[in-house]
PDB file of N, CA and C in Angstrom:
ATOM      1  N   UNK A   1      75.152  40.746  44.157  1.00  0.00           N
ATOM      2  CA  UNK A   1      75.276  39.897  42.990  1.00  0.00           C
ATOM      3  C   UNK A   1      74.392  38.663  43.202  1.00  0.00           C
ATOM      4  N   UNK A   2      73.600  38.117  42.400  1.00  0.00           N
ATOM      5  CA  UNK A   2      72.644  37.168  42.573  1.00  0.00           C
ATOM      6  C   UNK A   2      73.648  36.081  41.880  1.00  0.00           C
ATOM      7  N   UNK A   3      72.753  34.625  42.495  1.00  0.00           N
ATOM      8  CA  UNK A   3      73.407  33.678  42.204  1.00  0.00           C
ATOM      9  C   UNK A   3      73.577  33.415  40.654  1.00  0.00           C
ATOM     10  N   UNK A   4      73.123  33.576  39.603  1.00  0.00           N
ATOM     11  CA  UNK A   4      73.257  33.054  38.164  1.00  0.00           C
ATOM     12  C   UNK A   4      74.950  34.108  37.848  1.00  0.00           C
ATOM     13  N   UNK A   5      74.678  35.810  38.432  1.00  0.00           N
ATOM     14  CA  UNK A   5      76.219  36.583  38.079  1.00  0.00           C
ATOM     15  C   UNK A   5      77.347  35.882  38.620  1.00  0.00           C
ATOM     16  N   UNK A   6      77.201  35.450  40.246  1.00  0.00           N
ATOM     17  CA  UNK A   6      77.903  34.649  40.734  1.00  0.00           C
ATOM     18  C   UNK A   6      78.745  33.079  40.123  1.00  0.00           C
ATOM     19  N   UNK A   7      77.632  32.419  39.676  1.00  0.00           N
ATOM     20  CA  UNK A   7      78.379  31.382  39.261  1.00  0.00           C
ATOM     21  C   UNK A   7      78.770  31.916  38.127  1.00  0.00           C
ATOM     22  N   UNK A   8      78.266  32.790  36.539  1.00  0.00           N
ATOM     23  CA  UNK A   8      79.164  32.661  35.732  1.00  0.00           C
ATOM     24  C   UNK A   8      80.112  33.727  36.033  1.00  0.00           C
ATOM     25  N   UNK A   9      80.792  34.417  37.115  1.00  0.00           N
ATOM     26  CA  UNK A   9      81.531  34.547  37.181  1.00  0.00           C
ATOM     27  C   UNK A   9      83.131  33.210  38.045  1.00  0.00           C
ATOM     28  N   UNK A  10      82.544  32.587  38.231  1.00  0.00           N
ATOM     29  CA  UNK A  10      83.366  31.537  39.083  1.00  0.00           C
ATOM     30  C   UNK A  10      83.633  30.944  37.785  1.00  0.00           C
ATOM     31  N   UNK A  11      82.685  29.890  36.737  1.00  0.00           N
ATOM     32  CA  UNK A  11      83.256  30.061  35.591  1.00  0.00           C
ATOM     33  C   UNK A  11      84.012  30.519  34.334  1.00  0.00           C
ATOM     34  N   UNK A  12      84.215  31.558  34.801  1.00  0.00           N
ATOM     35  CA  UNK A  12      84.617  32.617  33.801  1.00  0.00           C
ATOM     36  C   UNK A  12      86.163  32.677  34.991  1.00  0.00           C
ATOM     37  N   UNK A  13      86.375  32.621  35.694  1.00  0.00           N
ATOM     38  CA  UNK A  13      87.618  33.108  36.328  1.00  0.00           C
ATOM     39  C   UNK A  13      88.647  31.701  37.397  1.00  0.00           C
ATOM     40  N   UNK A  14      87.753  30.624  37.430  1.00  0.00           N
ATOM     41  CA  UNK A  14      88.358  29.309  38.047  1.00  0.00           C
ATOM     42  C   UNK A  14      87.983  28.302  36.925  1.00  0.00           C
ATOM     43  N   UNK A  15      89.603  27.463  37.503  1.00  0.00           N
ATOM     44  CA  UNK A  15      89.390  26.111  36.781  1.00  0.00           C
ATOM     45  C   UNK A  15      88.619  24.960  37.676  1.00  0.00           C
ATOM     46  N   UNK A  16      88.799  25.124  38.660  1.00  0.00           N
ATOM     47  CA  UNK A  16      87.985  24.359  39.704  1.00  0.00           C
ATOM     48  C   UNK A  16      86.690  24.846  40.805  1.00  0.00           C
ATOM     49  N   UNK A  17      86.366  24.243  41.128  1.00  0.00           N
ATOM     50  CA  UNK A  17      85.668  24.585  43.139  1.00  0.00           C
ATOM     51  C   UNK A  17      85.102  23.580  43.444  1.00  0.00           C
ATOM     52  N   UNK A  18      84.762  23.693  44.135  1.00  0.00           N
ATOM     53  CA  UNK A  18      84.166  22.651  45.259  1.00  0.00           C
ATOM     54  C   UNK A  18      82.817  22.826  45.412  1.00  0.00           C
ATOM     55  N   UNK A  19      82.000  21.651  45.166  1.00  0.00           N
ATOM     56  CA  UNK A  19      80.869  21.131  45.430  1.00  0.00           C
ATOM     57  C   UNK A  19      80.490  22.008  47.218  1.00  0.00           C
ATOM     58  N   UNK A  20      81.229  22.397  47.867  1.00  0.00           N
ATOM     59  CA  UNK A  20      80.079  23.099  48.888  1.00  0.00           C
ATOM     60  C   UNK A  20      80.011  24.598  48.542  1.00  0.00           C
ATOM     61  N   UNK A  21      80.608  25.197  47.607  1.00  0.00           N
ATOM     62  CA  UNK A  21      80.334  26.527  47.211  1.00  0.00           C
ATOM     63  C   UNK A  21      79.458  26.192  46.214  1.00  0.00           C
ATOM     64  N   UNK A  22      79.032  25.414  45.443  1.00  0.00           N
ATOM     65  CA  UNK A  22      78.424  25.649  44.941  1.00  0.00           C
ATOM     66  C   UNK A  22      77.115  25.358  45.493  1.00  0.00           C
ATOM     67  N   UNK A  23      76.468  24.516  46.240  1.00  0.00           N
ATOM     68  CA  UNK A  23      75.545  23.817  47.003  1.00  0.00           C
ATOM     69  C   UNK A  23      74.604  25.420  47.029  1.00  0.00           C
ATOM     70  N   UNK A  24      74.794  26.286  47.532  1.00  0.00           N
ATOM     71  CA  UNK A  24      73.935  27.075  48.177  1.00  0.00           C
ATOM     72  C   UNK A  24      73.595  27.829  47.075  1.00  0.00           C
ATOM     73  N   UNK A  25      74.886  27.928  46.203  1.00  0.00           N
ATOM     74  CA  UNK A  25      74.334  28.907  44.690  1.00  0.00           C
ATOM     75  C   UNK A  25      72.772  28.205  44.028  1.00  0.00           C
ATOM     76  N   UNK A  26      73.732  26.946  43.652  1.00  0.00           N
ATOM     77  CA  UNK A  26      72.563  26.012  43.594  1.00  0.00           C
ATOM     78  C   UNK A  26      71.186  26.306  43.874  1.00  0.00           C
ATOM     79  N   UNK A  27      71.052  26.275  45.116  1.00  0.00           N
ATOM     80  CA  UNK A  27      70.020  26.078  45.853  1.00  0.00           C
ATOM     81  C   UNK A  27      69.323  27.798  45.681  1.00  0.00           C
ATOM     82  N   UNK A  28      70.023  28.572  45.556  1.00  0.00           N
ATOM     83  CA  UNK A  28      69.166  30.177  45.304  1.00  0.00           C
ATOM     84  C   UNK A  28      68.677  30.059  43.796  1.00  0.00           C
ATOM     85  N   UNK A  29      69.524  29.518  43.051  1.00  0.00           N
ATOM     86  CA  UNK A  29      68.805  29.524  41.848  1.00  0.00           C
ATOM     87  C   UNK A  29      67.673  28.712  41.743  1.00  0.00           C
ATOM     88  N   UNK A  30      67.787  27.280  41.898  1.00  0.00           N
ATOM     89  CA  UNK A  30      66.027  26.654  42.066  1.00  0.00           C
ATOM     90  C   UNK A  30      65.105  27.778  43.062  1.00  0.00           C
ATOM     91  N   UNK A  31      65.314  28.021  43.928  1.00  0.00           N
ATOM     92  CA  UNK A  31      64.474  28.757  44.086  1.00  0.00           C
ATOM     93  C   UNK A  31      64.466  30.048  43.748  1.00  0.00           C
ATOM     94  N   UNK A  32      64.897  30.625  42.876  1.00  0.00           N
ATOM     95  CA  UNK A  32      64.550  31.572  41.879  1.00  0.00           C
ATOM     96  C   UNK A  32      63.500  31.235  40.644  1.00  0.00           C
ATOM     97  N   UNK A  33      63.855  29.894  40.188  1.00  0.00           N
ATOM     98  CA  UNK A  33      62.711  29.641  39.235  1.00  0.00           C
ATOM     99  C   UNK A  33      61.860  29.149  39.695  1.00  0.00           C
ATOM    100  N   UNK A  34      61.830  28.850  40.653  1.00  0.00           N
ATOM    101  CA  UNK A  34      60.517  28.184  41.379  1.00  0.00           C
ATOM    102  C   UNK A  34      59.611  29.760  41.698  1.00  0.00           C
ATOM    103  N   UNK A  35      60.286  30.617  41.774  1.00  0.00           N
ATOM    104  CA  UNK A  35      59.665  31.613  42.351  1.00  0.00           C
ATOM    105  C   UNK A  35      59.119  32.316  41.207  1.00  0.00           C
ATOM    106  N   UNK A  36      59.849  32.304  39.852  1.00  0.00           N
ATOM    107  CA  UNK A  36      59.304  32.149  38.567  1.00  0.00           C
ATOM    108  C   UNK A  36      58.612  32.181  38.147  1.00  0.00           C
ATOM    109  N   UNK A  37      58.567  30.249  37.956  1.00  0.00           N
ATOM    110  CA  UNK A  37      56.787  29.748  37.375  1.00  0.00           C
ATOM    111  C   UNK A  37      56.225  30.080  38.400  1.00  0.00           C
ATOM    112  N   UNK A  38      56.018  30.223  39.648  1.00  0.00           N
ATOM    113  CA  UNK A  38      54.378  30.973  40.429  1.00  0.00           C
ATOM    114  C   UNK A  38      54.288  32.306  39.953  1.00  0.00           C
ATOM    115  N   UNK A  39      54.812  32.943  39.603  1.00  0.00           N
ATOM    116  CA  UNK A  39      54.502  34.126  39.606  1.00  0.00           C
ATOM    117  C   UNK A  39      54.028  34.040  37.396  1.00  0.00           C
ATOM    118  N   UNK A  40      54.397  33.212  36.760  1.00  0.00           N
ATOM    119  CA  UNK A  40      54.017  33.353  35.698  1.00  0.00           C
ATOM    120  C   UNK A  40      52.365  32.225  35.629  1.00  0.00           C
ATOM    121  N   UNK A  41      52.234  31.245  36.602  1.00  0.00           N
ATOM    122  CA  UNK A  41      51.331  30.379  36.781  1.00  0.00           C
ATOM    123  C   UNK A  41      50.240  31.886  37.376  1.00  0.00           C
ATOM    124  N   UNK A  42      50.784  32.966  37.971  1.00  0.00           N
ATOM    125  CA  UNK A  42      49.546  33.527  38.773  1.00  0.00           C
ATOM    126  C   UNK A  42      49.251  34.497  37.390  1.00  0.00           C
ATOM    127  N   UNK A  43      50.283  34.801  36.690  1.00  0.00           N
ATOM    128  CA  UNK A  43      49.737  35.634  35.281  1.00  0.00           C
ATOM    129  C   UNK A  43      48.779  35.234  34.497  1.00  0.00           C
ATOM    130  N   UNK A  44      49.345  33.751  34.216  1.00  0.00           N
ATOM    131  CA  UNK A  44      48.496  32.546  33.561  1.00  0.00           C
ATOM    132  C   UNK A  44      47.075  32.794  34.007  1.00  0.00           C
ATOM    133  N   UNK A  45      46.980  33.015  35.047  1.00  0.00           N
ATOM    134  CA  UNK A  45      45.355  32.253  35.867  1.00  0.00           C
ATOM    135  C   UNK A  45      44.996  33.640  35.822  1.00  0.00           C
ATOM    136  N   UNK A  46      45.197  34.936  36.093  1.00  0.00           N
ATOM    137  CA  UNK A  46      44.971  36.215  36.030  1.00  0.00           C
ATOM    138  C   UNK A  46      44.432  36.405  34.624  1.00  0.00           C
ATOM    139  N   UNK A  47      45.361  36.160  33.682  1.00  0.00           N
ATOM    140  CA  UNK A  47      45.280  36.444  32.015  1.00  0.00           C
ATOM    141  C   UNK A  47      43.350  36.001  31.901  1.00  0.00           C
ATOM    142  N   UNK A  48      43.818  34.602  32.481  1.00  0.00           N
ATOM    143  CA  UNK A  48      42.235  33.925  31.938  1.00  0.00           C
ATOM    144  C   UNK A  48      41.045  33.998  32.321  1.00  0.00           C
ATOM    145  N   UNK A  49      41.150  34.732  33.772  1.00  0.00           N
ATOM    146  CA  UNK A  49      40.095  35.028  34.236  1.00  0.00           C
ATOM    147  C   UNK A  49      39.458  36.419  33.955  1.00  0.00           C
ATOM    148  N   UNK A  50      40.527  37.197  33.245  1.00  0.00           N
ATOM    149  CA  UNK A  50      40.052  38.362  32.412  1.00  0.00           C
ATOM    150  C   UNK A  50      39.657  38.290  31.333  1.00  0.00           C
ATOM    151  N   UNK A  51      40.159  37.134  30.302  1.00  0.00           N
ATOM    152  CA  UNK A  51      39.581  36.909  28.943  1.00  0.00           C
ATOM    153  C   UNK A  51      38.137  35.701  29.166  1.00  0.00           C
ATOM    154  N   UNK A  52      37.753  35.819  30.475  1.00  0.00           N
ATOM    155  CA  UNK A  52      36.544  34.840  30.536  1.00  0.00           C
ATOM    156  C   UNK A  52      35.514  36.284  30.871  1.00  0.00           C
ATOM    157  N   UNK A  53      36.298  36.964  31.490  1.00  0.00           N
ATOM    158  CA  UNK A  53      35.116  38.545  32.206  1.00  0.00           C
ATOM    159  C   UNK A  53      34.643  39.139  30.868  1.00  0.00           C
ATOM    160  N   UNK A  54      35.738  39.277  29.973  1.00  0.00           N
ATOM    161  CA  UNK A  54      36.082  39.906  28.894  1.00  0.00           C
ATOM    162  C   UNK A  54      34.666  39.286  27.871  1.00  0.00           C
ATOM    163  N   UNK A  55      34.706  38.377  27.597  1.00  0.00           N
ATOM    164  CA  UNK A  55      33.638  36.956  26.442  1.00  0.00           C
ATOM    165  C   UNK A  55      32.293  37.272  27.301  1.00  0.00           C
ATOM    166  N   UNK A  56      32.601  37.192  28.682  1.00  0.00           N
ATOM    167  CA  UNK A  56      30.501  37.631  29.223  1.00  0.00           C
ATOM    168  C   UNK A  56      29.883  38.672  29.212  1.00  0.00           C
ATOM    169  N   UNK A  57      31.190  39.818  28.873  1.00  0.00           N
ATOM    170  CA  UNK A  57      30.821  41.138  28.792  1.00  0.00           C
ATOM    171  C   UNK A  57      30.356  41.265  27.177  1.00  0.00           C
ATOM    172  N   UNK A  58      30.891  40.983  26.696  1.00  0.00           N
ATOM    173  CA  UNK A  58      30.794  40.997  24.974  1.00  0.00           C
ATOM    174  C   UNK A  58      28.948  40.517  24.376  1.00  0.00           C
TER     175      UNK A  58
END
């Protein structure tokens, strides 16, 4: 179970917790989107360097 199923399940089933269970969820999810935008920043830069190959070929 990855951290985003994880927490909304803790939401979905507690009225409380504690700030050190959540700390690490936390912390997998930023770095899930961090891992994200690079990988959509490397699409980005991929995309454009094909629609620049693309315009010299033309």
């Amino acid at each position: 179970m990855n951290a985003l199923q994880q927490l909304k399940a803790i939401t979905e089933n507690q009225k409380s917790i504690s700030t050190s269970r959540l700390a690490p969820l936390l912390r997998e999810i930023e770095l899930m989107y961090i891992g994200q935008g690079k990988r959509i920043a490397k699409q980005r830069k991929e995309l454009n360097l094909l629609q620049i190959t693309k315009k010299r070929t033309e």
